[in-house]
C-alpha atoms as a PDB file:
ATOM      1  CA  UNK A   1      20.787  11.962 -57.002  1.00  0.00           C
ATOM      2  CA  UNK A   2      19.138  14.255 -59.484  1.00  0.00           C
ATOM      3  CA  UNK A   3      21.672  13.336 -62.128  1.00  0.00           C
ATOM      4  CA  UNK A   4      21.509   9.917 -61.113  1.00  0.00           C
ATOM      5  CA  UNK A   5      17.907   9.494 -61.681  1.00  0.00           C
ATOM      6  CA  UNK A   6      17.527   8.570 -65.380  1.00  0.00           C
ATOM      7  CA  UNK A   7      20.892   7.895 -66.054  1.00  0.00           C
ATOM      8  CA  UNK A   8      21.723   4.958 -63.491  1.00  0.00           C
ATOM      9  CA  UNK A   9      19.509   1.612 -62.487  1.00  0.00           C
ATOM     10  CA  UNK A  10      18.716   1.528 -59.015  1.00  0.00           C
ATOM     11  CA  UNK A  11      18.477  -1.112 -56.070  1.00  0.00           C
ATOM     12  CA  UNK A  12      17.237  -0.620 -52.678  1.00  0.00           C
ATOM     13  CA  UNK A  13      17.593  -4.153 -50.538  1.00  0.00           C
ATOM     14  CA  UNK A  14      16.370  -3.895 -47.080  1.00  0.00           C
ATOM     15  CA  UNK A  15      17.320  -6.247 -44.425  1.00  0.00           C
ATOM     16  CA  UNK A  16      14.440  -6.532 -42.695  1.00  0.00           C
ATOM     17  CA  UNK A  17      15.241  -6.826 -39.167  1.00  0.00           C
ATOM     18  CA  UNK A  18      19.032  -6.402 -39.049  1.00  0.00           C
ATOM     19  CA  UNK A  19      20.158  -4.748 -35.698  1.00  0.00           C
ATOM     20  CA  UNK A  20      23.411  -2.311 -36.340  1.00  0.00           C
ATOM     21  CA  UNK A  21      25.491  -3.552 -33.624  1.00  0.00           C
ATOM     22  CA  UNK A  22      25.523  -7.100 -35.237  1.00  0.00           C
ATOM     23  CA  UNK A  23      25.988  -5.608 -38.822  1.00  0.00           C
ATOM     24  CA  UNK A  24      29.224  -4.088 -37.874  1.00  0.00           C
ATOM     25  CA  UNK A  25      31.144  -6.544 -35.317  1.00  0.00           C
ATOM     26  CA  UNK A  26      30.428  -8.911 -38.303  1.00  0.00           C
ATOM     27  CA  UNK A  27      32.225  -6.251 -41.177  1.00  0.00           C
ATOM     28  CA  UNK A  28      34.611  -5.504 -38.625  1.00  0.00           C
ATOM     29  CA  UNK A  29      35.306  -8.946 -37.756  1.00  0.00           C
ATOM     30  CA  UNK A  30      35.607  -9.920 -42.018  1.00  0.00           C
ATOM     31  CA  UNK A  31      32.461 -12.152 -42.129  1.00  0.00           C
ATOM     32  CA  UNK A  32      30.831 -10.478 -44.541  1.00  0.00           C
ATOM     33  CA  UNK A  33      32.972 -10.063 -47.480  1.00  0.00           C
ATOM     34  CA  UNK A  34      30.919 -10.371 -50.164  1.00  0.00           C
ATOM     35  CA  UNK A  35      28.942  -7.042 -48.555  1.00  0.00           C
ATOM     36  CA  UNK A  36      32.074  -5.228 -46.876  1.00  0.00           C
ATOM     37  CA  UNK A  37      34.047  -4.985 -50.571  1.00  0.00           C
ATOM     38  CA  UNK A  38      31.122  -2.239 -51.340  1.00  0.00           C
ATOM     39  CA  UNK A  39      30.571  -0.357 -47.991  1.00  0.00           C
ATOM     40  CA  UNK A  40      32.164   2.513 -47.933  1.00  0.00           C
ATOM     41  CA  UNK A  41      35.736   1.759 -46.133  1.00  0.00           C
ATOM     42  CA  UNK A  42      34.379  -1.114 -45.179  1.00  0.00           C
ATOM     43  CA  UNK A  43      32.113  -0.526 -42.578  1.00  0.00           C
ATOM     44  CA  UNK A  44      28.696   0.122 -42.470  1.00  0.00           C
ATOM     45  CA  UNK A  45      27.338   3.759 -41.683  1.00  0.00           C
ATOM     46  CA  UNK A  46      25.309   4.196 -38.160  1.00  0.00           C
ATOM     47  CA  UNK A  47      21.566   5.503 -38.820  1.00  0.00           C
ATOM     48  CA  UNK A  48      18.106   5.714 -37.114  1.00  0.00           C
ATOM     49  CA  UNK A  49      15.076   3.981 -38.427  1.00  0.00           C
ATOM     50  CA  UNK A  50      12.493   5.903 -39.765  1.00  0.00           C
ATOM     51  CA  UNK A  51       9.914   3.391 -37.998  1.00  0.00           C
ATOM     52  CA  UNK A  52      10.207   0.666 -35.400  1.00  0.00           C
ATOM     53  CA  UNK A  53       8.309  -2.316 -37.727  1.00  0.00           C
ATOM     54  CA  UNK A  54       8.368  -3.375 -41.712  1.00  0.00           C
ATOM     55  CA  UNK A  55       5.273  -1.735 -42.229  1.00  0.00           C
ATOM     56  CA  UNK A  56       5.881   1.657 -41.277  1.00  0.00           C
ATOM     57  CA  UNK A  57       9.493   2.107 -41.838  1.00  0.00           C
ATOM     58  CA  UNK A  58       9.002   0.965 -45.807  1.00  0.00           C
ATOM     59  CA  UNK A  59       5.876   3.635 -45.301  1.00  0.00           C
ATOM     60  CA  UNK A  60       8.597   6.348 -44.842  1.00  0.00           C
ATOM     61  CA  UNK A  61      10.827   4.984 -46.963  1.00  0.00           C
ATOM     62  CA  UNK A  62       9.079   4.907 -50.045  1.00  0.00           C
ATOM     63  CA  UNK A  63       7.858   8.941 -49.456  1.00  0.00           C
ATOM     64  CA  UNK A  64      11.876   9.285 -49.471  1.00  0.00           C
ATOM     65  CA  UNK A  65      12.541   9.123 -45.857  1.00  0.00           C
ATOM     66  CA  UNK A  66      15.596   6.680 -45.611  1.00  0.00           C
ATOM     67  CA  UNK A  67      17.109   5.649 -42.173  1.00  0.00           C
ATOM     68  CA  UNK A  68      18.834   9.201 -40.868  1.00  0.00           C
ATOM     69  CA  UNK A  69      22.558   9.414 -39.465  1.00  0.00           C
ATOM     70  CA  UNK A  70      22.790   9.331 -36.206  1.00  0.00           C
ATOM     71  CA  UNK A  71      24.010  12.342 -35.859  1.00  0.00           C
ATOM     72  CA  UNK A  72      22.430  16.035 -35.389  1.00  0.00           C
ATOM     73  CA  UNK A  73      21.128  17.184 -39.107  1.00  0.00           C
ATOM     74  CA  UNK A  74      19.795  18.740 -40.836  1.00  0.00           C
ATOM     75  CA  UNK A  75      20.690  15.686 -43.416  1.00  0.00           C
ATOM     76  CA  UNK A  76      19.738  16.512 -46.631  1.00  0.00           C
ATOM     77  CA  UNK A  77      18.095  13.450 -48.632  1.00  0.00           C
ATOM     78  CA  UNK A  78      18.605  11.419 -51.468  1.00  0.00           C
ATOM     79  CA  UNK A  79      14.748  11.726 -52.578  1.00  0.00           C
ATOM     80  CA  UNK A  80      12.203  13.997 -51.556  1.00  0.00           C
ATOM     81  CA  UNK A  81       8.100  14.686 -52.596  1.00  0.00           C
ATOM     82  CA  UNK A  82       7.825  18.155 -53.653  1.00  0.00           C
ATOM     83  CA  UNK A  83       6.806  19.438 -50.175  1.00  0.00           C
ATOM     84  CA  UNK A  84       6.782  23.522 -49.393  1.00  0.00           C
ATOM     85  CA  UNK A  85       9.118  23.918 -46.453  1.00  0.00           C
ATOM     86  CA  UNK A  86      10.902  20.610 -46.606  1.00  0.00           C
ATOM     87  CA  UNK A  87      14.671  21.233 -44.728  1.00  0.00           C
ATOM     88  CA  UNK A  88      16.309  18.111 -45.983  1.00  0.00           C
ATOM     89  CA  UNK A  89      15.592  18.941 -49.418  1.00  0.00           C
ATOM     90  CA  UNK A  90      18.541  19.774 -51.012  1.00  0.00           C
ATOM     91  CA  UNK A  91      19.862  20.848 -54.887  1.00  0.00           C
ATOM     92  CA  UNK A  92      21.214  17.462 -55.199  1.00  0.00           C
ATOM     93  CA  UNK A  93      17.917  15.478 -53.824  1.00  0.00           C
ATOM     94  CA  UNK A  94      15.526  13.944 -56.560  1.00  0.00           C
ATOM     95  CA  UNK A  95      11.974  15.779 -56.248  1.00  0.00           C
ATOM     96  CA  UNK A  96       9.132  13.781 -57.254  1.00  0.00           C
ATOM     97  CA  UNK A  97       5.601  15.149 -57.576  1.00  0.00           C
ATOM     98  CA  UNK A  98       4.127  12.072 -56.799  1.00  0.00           C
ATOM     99  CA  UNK A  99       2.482  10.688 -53.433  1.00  0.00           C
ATOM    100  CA  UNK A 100       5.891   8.152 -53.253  1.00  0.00           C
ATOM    101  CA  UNK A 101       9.083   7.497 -54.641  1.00  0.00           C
ATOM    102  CA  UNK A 102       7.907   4.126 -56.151  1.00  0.00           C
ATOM    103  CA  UNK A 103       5.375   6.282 -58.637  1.00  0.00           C
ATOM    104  CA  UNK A 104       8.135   8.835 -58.948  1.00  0.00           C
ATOM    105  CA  UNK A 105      10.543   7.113 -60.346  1.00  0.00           C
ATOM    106  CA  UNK A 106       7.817   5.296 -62.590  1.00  0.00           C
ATOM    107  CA  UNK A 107       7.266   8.689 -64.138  1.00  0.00           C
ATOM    108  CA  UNK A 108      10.806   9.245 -64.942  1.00  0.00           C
ATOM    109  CA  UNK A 109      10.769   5.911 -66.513  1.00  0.00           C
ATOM    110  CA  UNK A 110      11.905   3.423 -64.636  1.00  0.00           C
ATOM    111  CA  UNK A 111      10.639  -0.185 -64.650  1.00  0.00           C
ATOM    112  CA  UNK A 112       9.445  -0.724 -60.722  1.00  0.00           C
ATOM    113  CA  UNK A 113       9.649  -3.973 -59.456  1.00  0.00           C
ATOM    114  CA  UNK A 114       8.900  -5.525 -55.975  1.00  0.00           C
ATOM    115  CA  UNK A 115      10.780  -8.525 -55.019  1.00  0.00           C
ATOM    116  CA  UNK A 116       9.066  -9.297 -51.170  1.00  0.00           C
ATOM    117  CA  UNK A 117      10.146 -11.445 -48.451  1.00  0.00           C
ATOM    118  CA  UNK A 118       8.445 -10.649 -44.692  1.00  0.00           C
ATOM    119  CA  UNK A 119       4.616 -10.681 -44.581  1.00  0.00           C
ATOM    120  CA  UNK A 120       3.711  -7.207 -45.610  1.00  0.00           C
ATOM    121  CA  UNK A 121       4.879  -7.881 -48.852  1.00  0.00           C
ATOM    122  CA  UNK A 122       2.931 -11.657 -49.557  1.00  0.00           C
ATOM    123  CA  UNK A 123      -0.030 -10.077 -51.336  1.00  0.00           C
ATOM    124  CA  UNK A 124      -2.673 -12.386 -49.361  1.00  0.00           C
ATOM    125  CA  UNK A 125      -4.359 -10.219 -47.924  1.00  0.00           C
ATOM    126  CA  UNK A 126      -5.313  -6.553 -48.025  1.00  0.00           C
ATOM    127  CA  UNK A 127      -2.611  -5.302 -45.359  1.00  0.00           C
ATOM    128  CA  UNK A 128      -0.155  -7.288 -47.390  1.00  0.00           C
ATOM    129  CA  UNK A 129      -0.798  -5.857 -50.783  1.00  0.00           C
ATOM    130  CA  UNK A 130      -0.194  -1.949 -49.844  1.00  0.00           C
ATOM    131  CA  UNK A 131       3.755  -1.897 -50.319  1.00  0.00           C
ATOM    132  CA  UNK A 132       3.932  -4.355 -53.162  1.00  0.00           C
ATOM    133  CA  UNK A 133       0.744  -2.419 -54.779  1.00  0.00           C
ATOM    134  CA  UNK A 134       3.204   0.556 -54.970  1.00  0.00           C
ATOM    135  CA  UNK A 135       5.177  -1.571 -57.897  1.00  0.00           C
ATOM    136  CA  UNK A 136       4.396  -2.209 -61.568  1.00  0.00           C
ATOM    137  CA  UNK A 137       5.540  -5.566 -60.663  1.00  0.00           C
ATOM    138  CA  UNK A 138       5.322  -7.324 -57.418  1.00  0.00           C
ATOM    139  CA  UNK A 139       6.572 -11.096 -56.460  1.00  0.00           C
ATOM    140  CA  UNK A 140       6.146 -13.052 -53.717  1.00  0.00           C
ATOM    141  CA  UNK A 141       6.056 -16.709 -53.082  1.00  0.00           C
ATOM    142  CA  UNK A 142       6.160 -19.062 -49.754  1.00  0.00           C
ATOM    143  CA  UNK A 143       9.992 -19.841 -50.777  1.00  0.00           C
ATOM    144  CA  UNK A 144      10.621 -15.997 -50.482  1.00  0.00           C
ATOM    145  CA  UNK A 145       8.988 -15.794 -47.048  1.00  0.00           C
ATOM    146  CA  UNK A 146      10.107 -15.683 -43.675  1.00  0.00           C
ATOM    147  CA  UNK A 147       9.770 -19.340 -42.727  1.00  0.00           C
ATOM    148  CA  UNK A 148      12.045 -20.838 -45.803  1.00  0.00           C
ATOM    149  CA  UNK A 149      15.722 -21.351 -44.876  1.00  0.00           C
ATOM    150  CA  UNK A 150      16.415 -20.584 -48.271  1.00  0.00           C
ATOM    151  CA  UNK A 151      14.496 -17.595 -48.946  1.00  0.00           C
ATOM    152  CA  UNK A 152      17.162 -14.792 -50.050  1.00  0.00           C
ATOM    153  CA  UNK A 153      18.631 -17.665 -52.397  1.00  0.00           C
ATOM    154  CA  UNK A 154      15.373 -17.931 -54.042  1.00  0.00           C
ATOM    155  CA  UNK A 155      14.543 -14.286 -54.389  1.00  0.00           C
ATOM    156  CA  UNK A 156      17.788 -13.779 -56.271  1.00  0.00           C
ATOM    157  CA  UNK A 157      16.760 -16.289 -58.503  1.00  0.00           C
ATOM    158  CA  UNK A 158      13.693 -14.056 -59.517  1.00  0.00           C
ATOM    159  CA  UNK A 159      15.639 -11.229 -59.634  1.00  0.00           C
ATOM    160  CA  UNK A 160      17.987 -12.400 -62.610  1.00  0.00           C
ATOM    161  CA  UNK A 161      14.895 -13.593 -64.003  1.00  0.00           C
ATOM    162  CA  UNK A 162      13.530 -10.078 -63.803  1.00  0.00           C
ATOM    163  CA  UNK A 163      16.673  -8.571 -64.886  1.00  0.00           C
ATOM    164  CA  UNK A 164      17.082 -10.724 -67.963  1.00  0.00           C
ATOM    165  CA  UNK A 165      13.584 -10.297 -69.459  1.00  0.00           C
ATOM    166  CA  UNK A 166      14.073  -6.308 -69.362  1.00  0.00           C
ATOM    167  CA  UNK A 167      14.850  -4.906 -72.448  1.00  0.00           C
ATOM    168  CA  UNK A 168      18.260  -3.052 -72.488  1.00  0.00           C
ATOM    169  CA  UNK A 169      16.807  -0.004 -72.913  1.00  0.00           C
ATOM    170  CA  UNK A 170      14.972   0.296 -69.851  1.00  0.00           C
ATOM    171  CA  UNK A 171      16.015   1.803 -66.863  1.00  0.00           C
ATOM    172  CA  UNK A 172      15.534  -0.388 -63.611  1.00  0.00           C
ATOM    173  CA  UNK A 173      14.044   0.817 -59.786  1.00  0.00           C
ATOM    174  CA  UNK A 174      14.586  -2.981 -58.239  1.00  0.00           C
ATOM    175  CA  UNK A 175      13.412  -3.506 -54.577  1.00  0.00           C
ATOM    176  CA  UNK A 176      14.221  -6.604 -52.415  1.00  0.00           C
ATOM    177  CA  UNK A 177      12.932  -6.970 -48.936  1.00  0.00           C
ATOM    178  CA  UNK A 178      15.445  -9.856 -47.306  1.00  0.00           C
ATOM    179  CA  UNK A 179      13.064 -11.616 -44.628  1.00  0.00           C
ATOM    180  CA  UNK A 180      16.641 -14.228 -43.674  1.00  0.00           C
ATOM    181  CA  UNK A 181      16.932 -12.123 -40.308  1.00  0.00           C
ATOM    182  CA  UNK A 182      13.592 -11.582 -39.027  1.00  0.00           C
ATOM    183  CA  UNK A 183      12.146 -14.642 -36.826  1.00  0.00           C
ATOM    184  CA  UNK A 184      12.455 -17.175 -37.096  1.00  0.00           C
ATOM    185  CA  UNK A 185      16.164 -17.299 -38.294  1.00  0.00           C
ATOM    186  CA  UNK A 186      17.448 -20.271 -35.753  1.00  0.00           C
ATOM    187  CA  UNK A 187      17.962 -22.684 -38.629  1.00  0.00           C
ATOM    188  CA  UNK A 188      20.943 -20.949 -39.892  1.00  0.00           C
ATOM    189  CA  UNK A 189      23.154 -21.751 -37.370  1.00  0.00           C
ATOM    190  CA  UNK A 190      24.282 -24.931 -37.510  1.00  0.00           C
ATOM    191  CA  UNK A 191      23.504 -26.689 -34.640  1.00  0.00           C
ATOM    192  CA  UNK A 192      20.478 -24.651 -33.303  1.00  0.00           C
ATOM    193  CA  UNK A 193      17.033 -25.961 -32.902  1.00  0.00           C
ATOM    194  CA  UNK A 194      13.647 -24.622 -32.761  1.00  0.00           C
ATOM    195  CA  UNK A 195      13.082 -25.390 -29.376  1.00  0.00           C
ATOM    196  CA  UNK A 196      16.086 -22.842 -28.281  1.00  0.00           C
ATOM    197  CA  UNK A 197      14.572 -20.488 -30.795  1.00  0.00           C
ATOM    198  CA  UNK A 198      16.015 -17.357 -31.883  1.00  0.00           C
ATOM    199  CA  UNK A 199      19.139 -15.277 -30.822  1.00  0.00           C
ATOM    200  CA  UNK A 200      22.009 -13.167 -30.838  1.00  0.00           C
ATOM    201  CA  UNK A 201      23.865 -15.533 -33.106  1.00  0.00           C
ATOM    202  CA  UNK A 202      21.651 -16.922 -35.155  1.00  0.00           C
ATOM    203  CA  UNK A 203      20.440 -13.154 -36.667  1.00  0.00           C
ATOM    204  CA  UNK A 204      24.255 -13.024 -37.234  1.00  0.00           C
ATOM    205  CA  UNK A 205      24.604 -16.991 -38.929  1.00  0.00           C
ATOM    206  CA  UNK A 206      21.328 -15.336 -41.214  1.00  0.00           C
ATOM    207  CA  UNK A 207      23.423 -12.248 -41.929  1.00  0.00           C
ATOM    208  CA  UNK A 208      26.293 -14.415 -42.938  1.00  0.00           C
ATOM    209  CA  UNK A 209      24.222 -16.310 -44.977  1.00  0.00           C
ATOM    210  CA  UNK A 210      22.685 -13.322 -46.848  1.00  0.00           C
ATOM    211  CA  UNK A 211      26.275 -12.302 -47.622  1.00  0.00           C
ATOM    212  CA  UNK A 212      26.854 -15.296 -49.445  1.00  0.00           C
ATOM    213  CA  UNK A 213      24.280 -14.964 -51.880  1.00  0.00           C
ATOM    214  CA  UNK A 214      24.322 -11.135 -52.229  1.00  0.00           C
ATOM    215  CA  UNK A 215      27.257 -11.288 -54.839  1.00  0.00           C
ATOM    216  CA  UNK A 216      24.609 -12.947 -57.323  1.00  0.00           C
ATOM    217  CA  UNK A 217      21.998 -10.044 -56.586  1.00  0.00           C
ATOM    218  CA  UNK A 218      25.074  -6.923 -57.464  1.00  0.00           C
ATOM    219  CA  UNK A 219      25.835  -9.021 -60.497  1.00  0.00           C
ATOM    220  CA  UNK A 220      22.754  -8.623 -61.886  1.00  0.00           C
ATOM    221  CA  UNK A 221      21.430  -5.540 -61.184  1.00  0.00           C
ATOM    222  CA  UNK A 222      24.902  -4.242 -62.378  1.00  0.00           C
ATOM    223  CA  UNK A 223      24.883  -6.571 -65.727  1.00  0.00           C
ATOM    224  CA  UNK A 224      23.415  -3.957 -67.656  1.00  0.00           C
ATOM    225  CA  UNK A 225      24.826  -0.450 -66.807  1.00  0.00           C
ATOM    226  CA  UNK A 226      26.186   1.172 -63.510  1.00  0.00           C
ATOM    227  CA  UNK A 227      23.413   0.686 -60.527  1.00  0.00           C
ATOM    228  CA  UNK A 228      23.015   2.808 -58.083  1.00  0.00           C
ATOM    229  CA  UNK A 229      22.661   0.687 -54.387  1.00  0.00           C
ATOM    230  CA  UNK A 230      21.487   1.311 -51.192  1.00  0.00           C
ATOM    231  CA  UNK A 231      21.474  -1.683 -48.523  1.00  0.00           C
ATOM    232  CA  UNK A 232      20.474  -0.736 -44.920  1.00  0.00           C
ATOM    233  CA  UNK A 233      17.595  -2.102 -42.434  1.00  0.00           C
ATOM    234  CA  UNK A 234      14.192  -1.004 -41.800  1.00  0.00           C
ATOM    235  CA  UNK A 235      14.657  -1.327 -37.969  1.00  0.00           C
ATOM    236  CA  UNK A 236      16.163  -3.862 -35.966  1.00  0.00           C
ATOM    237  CA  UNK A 237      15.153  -5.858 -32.911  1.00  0.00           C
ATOM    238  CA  UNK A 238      16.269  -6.906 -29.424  1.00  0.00           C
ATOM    239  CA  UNK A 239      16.522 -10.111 -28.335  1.00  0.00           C
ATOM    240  CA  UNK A 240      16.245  -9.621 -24.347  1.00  0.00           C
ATOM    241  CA  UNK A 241      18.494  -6.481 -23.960  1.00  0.00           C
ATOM    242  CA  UNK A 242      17.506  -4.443 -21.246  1.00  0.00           C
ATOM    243  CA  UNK A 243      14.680  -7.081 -21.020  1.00  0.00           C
ATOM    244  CA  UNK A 244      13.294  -6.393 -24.032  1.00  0.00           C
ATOM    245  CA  UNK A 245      12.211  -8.684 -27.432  1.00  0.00           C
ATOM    246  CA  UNK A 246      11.420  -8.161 -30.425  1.00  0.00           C
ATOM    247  CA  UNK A 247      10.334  -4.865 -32.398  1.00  0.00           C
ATOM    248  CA  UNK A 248       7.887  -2.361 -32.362  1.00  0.00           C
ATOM    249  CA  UNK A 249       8.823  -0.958 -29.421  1.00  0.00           C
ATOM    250  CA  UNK A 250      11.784   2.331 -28.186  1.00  0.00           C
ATOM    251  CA  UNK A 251      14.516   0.550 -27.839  1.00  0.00           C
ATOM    252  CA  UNK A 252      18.021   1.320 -29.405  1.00  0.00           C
ATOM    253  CA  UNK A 253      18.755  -2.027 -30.316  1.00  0.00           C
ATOM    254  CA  UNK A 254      15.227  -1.601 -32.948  1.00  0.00           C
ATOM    255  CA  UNK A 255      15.947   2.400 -33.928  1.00  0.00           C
ATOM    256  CA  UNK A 256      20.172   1.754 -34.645  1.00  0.00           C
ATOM    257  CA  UNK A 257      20.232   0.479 -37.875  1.00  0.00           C
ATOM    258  CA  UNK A 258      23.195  -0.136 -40.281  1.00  0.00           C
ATOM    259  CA  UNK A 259      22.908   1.661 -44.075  1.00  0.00           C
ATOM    260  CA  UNK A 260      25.211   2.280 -46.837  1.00  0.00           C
ATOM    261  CA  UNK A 261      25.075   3.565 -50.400  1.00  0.00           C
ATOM    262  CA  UNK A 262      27.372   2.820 -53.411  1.00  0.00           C
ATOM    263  CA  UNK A 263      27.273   2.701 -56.794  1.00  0.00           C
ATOM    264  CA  UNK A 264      28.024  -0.867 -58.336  1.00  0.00           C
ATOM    265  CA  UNK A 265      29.940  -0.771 -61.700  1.00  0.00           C
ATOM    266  CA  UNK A 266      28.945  -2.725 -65.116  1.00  0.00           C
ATOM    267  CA  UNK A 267      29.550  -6.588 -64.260  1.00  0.00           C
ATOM    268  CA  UNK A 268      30.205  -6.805 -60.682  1.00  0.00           C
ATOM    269  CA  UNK A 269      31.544  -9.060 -59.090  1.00  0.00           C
ATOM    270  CA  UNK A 270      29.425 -11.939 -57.925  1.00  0.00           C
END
């Protein structure tokens, strides 16, 4: 990542909410082939969230801490504050001397723009402006938000907006925070009403939907020179296993969470 840092763009698209286990009987299964064409062999890689709710798992994220395999470590990391004793900084990790990786990458040039989705990122309130503060540029609109069945449609849209008006110079650091699986998600399975409410299935009809736009998001943060791509969730949630619901709570089904990195080559695919 040190090499890649100033030579590549980069995109980081979390999908906010997005439990593993559904993630990957939905690769497995070929329902996501607009996403499973990049993962590497096709499946998504099993990791543990740095934080059980948006908030503080983009927190950690942004100091470097990405969701860690679930697996013993140490696991050295793709970025990393200069920190005196740090284990999981490694030869190949990009050190920033900045408080975050969002004002790191800034000062290696890069262009940093926020595209938000779920309500930490809507700017209307203090709480709300934190993460997208973090940005040189921030957007967020009702259309982007969690209650608009067309809300990862309409963030791509901004994206190739964003993407066109950079000039071709510039190197890129674009973030998208995909609200489509955090509740409510019921309206995108056919045939489920807001009365029954959320569930299993509908979290995986909003993944499927997701995958169907994501083509148009690699296109263009590819369309200018090789982008560097990670995809993975900030935490997931349950939906009454073990009687639990929701998230922000110890529960596997919130700290599993799928991740993968990849780099996307000039003009991919949509």
């Amino acid at each position: 990542m040190s090499r890649v840092v100033g030579h590549d763009d980069l995109l980081l698209v979390t999908l906010d909410t997005l439990r593993f286990d559904v993630a990957a009987e939905l690769a497995e299964a070929g329902r996501l082939p607009n996403l499973a064409r990049h993962l590497p062999g096709g499946r998504w890689e099993e990791r543990h969230a740095p934080g059980s709710f948006t908030y503080a798992s983009h927190q950690a994220m942004f100091a470097g801490f990405l969701p860690t395999p679930a697996a013993p470590g140490p696991h050295p990391r793709l970025f990393a504050a200069r920190f005196e004793g740090s284990e999981s900084t490694a030869d190949r990790t990009f050190v920033f001397d900045t408080p975050d990786l969002v004002s790191g990458l800034a000062n290696a040039g890069y262009r940093t723009v926020c595209i938000g989705g779920v309500g930490f990122f809507n700017k209307r309130g203090a709480l709300g402006s934190v993460l997208p503060g973090m940005f040189q540029e921030s957007h967020w609109a009702p259309e982007f938000g969690v209650a608009s069945p067309t809300s990862f449609e309409s963030q791509v849209a901004r994206a190739e907006e964003v993407v066109a008006e950079l000039p071709a110079g510039q190197r890129l650091f674009l973030f998208v925070n995909v609200p489509s699986l955090h509740q409510p998600n019921w309206f995108h399975l056919p045939g489920a009403t807001r009365a029954a409410g959320d569930s299993r299935e509908t979290h995986a009809a909003a993944l499927e939907y997701v995958d169907r736009h994501i083509g148009r998001l690699f296109a263009a943060a590819s369309s200018r020179r090789r982008c560097f791509t990670i995809v993975c969730s900030d935490h997931g949630t349950a939906y009454g296993d073990d009687g639990w619901s929701g998230h922000r709570l110890g529960h596997e089904s919130v700290w599993t969470v799928p991740y993968a990195h990849f780099f996307l080559e000039p003009g991919a695919l949509s």
